[in-house]
C-alpha atoms as a PDB file:
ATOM      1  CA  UNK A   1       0.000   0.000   0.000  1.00  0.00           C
ATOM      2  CA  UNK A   2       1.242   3.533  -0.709  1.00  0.00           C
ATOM      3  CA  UNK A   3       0.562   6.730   1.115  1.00  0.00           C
ATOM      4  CA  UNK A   4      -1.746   7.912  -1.303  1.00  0.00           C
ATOM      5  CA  UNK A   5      -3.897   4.685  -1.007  1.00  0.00           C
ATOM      6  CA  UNK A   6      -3.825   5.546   2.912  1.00  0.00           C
ATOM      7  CA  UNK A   7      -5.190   8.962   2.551  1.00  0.00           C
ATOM      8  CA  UNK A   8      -7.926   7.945   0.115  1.00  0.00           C
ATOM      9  CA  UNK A   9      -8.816   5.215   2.569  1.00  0.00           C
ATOM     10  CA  UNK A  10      -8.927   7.437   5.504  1.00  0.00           C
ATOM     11  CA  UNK A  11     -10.612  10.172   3.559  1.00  0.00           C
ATOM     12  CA  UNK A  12     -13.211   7.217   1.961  1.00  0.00           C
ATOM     13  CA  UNK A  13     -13.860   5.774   6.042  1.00  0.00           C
ATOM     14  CA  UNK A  14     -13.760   9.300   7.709  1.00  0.00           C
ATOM     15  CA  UNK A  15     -14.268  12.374   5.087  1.00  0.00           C
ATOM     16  CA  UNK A  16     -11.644  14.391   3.966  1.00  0.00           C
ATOM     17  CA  UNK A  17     -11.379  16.954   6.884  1.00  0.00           C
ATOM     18  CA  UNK A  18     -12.139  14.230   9.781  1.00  0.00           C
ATOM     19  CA  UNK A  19      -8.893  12.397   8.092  1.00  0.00           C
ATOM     20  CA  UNK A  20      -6.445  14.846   8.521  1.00  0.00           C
ATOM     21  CA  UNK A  21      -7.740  15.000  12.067  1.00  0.00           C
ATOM     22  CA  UNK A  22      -7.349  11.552  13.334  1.00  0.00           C
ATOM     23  CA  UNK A  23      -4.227  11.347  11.243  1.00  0.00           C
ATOM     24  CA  UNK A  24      -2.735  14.087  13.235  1.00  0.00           C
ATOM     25  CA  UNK A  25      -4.521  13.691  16.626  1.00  0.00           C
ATOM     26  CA  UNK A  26      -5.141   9.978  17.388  1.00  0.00           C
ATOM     27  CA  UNK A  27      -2.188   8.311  19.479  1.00  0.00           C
ATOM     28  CA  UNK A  28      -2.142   4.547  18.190  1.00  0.00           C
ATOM     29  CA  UNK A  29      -0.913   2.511  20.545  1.00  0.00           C
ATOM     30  CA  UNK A  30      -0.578  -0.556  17.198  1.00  0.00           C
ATOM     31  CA  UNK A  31       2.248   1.022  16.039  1.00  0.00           C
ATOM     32  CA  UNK A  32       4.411   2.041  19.117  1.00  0.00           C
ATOM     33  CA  UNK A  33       2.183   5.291  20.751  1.00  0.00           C
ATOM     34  CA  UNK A  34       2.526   7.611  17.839  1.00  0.00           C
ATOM     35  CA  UNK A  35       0.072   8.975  15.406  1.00  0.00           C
ATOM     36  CA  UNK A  36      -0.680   7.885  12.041  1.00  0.00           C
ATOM     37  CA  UNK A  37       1.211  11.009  10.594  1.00  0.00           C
ATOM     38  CA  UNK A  38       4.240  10.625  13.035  1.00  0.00           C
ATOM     39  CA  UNK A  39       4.158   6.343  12.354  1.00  0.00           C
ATOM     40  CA  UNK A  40       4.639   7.001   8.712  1.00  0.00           C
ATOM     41  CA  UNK A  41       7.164   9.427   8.852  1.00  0.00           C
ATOM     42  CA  UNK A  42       9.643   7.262  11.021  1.00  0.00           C
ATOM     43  CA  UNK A  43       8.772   4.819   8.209  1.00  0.00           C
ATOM     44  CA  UNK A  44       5.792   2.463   9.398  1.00  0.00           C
ATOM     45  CA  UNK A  45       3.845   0.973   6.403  1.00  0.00           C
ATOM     46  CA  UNK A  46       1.154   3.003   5.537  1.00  0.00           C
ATOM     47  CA  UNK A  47      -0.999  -0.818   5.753  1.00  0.00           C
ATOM     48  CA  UNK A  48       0.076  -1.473   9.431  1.00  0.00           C
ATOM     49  CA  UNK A  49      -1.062   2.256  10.064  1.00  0.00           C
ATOM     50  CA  UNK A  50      -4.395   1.843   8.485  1.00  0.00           C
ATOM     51  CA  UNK A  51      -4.916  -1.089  10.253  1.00  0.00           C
ATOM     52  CA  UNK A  52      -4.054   0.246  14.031  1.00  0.00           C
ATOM     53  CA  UNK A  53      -6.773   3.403  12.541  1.00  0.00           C
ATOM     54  CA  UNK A  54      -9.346   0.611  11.928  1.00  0.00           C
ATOM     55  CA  UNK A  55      -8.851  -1.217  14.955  1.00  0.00           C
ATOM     56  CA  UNK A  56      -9.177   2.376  17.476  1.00  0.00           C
ATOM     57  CA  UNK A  57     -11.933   3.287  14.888  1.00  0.00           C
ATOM     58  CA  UNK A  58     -13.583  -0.582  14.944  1.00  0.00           C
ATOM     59  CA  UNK A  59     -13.888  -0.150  11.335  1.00  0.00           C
ATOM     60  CA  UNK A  60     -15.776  -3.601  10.284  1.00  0.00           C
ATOM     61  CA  UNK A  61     -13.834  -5.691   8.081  1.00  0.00           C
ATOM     62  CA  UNK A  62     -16.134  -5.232   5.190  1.00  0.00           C
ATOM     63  CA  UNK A  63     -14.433  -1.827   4.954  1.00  0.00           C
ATOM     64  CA  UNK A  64     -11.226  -2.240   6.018  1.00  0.00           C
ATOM     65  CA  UNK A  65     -10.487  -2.348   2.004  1.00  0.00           C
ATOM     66  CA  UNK A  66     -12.158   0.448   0.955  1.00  0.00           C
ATOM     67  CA  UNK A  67     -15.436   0.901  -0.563  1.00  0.00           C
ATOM     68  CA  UNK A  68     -16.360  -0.698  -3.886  1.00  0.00           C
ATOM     69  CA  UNK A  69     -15.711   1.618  -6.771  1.00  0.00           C
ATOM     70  CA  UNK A  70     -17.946   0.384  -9.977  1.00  0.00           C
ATOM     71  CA  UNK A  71     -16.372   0.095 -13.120  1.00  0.00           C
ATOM     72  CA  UNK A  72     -17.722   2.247 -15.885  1.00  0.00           C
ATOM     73  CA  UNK A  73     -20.458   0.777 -18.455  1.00  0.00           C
ATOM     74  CA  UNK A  74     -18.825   0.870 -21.545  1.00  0.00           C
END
């Protein structure tokens, strides 16, 4: 997973302003006490991040993967 995939997850689960909040604010004990902003700069995968969100979020498995995007009818 890259860091953009994290942010559109996080923006997907939690809307694009809440995001930046809990990525910023929330302290996540899964990846050593830091938040998700701090665990990815000292080089945490941005996977193991989003899964220490969903966990402090209970985000249900179903969406743990992001929400279902259509393909276009062509």
């Amino acid at each position: 997973m890259r860091i953009s995939d994290f942010w559109r997850l996080m923006d997907d689960e939690f809307g694009a302003g809440y995001s930046r909040v809990l990525g910023s604010s929330l302290v996540l004990a899964g990846v050593g006490g830091k938040t998700a902003v701090e665990a990815l700069a000292s080089g945490r995968g941005p996977r193991e991040v989003w899964l220490a969100i969903c966990d402090v979020q209970d985000v249900p498995p179903e969406r743990r993967l992001g929400r279902d995007i259509k393909p276009a009818a062509g």
